[in-house]
Protein backbone atom coordinates (compact mmCIF):
# COMPACT_ATOMS: atom_id res chain seq x y z
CA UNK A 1 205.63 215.44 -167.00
CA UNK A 2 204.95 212.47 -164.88
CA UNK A 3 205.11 210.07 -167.31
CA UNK A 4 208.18 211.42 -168.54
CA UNK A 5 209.48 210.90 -164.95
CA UNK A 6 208.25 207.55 -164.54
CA UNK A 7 208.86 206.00 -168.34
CA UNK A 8 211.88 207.58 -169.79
CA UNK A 9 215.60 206.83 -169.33
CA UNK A 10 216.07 208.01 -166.04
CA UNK A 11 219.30 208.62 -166.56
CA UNK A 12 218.54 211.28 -169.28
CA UNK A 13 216.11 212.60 -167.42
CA UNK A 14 217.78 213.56 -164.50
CA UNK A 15 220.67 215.13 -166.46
CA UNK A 16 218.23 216.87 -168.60
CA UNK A 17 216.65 218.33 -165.33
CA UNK A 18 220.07 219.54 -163.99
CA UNK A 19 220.90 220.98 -167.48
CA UNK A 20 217.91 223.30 -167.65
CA UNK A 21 218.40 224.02 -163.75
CA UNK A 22 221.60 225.59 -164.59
CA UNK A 23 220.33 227.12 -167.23
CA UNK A 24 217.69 228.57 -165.77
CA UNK A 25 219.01 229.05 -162.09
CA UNK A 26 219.03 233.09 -162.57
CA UNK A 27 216.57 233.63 -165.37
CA UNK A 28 213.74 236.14 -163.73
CA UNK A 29 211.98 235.84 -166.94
CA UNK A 30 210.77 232.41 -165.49
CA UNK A 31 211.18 232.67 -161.71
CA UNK A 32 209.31 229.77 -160.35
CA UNK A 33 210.94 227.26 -162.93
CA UNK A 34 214.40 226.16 -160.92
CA UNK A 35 211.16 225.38 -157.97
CA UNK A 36 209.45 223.06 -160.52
CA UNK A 37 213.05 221.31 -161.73
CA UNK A 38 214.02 220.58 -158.13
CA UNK A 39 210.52 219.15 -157.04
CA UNK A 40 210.94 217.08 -160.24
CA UNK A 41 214.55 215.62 -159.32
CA UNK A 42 212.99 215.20 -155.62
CA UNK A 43 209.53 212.78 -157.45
CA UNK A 44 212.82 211.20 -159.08
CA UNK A 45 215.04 210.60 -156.32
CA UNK A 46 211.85 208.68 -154.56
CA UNK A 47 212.39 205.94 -156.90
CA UNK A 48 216.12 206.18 -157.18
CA UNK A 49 216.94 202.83 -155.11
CA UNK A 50 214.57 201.08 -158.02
CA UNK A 51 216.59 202.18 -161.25
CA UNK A 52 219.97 202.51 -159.76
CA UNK A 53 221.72 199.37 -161.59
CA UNK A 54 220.07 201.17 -164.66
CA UNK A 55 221.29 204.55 -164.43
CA UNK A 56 224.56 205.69 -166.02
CA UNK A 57 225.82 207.70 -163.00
CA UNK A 58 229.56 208.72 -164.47
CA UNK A 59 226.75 210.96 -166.42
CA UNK A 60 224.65 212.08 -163.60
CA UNK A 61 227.24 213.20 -161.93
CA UNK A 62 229.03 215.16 -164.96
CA UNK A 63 226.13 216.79 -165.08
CA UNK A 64 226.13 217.70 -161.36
CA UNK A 65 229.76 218.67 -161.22
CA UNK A 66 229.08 221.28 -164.00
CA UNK A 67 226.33 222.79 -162.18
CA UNK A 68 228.39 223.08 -159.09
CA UNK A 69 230.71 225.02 -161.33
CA UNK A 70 228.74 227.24 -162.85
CA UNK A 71 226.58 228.54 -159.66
CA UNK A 72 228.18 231.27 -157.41
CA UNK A 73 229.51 230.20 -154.41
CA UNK A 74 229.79 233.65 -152.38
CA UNK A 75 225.99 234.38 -153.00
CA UNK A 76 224.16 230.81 -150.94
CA UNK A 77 220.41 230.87 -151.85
């Protein structure tokens, strides 16, 4: 998973990440999974000021303005 993180588009990976975090926000099947996508996006946003010209962000944040719509708002965890 590292080397995904460190050698792929970042772009894609980071909307990738937020993708299956919304997907698998609520799933109990796999409860410690939305931990492991978040501490990825963290190991990403270290190196965020590196890639930045390279990243497509009208897609990184498409992908961050359909999680906010998706996640319920009255119940804060």
């Amino acid at each position: 998973m590292l080397r995904i993180l460190e050698n792929c588009n970042h772009t894609y990976v980071i909307c990738v990440l937020v993708d299956l975090l919304r997907k698998y926000k609520d799933d109990m099947a796999y409860p410690k999974l939305p931990n492991l996508i978040v501490k990825c996006l963290l190991k990403l946003s270290k190196i965020i000021a590196k890639v930045v010209d390279k990243l497509d962000l009208e897609k990184i944040f498409l992908s961050f303005h359909e999680f906010l719509l998706v996640i319920n708002h009255d119940n804060k965890t």
